[in-house]
Protein backbone atom coordinates (compact mmCIF):
# COMPACT_ATOMS: atom_id res chain seq x y z
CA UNK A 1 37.58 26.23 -11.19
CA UNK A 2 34.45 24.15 -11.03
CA UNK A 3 32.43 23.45 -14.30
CA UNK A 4 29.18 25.32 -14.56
CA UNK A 5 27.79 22.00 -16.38
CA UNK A 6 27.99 20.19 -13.24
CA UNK A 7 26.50 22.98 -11.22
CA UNK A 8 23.65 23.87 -13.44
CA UNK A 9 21.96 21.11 -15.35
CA UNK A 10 18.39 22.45 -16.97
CA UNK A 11 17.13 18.69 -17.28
CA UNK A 12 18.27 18.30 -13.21
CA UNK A 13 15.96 21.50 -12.53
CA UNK A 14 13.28 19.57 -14.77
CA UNK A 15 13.45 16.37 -12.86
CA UNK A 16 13.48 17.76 -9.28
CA UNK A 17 10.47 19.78 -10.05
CA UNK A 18 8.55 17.09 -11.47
CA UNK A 19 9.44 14.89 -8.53
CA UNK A 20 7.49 17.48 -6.41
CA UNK A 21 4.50 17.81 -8.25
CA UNK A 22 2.80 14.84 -7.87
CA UNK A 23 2.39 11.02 -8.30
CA UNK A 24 2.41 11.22 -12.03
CA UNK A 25 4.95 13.71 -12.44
CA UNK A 26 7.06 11.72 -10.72
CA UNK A 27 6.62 8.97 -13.41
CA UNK A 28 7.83 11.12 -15.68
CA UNK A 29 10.75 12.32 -13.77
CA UNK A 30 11.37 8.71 -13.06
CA UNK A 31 11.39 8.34 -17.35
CA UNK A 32 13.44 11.57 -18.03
CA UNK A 33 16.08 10.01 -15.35
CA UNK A 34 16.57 6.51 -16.98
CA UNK A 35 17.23 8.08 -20.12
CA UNK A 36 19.72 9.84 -19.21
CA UNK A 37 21.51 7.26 -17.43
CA UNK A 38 21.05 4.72 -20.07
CA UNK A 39 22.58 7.62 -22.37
CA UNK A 40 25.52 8.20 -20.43
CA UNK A 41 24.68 11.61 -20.89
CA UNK A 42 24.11 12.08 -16.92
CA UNK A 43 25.00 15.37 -14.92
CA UNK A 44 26.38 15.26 -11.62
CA UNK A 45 23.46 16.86 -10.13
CA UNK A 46 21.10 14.48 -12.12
CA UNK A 47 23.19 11.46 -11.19
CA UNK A 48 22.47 12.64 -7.36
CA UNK A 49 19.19 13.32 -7.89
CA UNK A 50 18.68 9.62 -9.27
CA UNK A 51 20.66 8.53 -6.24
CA UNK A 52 17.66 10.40 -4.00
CA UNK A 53 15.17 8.27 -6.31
CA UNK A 54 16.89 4.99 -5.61
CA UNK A 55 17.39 5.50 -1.70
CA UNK A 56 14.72 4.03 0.74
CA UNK A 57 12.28 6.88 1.66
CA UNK A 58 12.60 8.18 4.80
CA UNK A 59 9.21 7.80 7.23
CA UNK A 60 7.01 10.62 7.19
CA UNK A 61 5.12 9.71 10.35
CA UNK A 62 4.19 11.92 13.28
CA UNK A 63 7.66 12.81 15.66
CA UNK A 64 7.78 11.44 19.37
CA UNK A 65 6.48 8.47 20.58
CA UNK A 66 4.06 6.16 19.11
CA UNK A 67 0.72 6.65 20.80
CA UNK A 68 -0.46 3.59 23.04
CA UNK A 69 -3.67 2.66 24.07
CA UNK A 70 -4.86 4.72 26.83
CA UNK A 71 -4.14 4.38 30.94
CA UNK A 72 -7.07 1.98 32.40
CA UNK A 73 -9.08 1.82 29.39
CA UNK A 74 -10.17 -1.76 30.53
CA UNK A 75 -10.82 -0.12 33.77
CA UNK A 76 -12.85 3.44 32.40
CA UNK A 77 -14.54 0.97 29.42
CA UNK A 78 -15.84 -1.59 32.71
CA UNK A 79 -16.75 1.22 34.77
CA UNK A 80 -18.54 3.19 31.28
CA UNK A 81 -20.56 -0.15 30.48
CA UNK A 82 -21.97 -0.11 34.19
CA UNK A 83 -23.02 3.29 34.70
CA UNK A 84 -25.16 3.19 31.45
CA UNK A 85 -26.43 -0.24 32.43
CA UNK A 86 -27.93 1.55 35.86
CA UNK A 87 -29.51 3.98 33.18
CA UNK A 88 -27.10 7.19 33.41
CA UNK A 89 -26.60 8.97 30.36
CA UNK A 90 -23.44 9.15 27.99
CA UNK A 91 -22.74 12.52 28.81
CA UNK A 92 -23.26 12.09 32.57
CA UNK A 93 -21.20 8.55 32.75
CA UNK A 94 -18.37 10.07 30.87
CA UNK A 95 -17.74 13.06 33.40
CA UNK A 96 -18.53 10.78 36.18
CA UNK A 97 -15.54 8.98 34.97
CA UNK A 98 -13.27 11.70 34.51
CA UNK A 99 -14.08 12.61 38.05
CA UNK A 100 -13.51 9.23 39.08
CA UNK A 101 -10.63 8.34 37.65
CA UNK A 102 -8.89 11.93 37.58
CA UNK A 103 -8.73 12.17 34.11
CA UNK A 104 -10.07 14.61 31.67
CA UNK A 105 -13.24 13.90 29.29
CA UNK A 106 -11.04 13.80 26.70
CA UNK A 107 -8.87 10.79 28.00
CA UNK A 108 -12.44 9.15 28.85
CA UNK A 109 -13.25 9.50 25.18
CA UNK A 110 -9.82 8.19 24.19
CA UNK A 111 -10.36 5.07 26.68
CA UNK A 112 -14.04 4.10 25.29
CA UNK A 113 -13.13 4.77 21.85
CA UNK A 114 -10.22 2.63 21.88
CA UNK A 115 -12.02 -0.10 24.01
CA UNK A 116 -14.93 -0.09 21.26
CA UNK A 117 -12.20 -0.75 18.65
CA UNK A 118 -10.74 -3.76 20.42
CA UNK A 119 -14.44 -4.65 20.59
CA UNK A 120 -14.93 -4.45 24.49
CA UNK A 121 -17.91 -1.92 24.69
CA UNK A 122 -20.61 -1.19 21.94
């Protein structure tokens, strides 16, 4: 028969809520958990939760792919810088693109904003 001590530990429950509560909670989890190491006084579920503490965190970025730059932003960015030198307007020059290319606005957008990041258009 299992011990209930290493099934429910109250300073375990204390510790894993604290580590979900925020930056400085977790600082004091982090305290509450060395103490009881160093004391030898350590529960099973503690000791695991400790373990959790001590493993690399996992990433917590977006799932799928990474996002690249855009298809022919050099291309739409050229084209973008043109159409406003010959005096057309933002709006206009970015749906004549779309058209042109046979992409939507929004991958226009995408293009030119990226482009103005690597520094290619103002």
């Amino acid at each position: 028969m299992a011990n209930l001590k290493d099934l429910v530990c109250p300073i375990a429950n204390e510790v894993h809520y604290k580590m979900h509560q925020g930056v400085a909670r977790r600082s004091e989890a982090l305290a509450i958990v060395v103490r009881e190491l160093e004391a030898g006084t350590a529960s099973i579920p503690l000791q695991k939760i400790a373990a959790k503490m001590l493993s690399p965190q996992t990433s917590t970025s977006k799932r799928g792919p990474k996002k690249g730059f855009p298809n022919d932003w050099l291309d739409i960015s050229e084209a973008y810088d043109a159409l406003r030198d010959a005096g057309m307007g933002a709006a206009e020059a970015r749906l004549e693109l779309a058209e042109r290319f046979g992409r939507s606005t929004r991958t226009v957008d995408d293009a030119l904003a990226f482009a103005k990041d690597t520094g290619n258009i103002e």
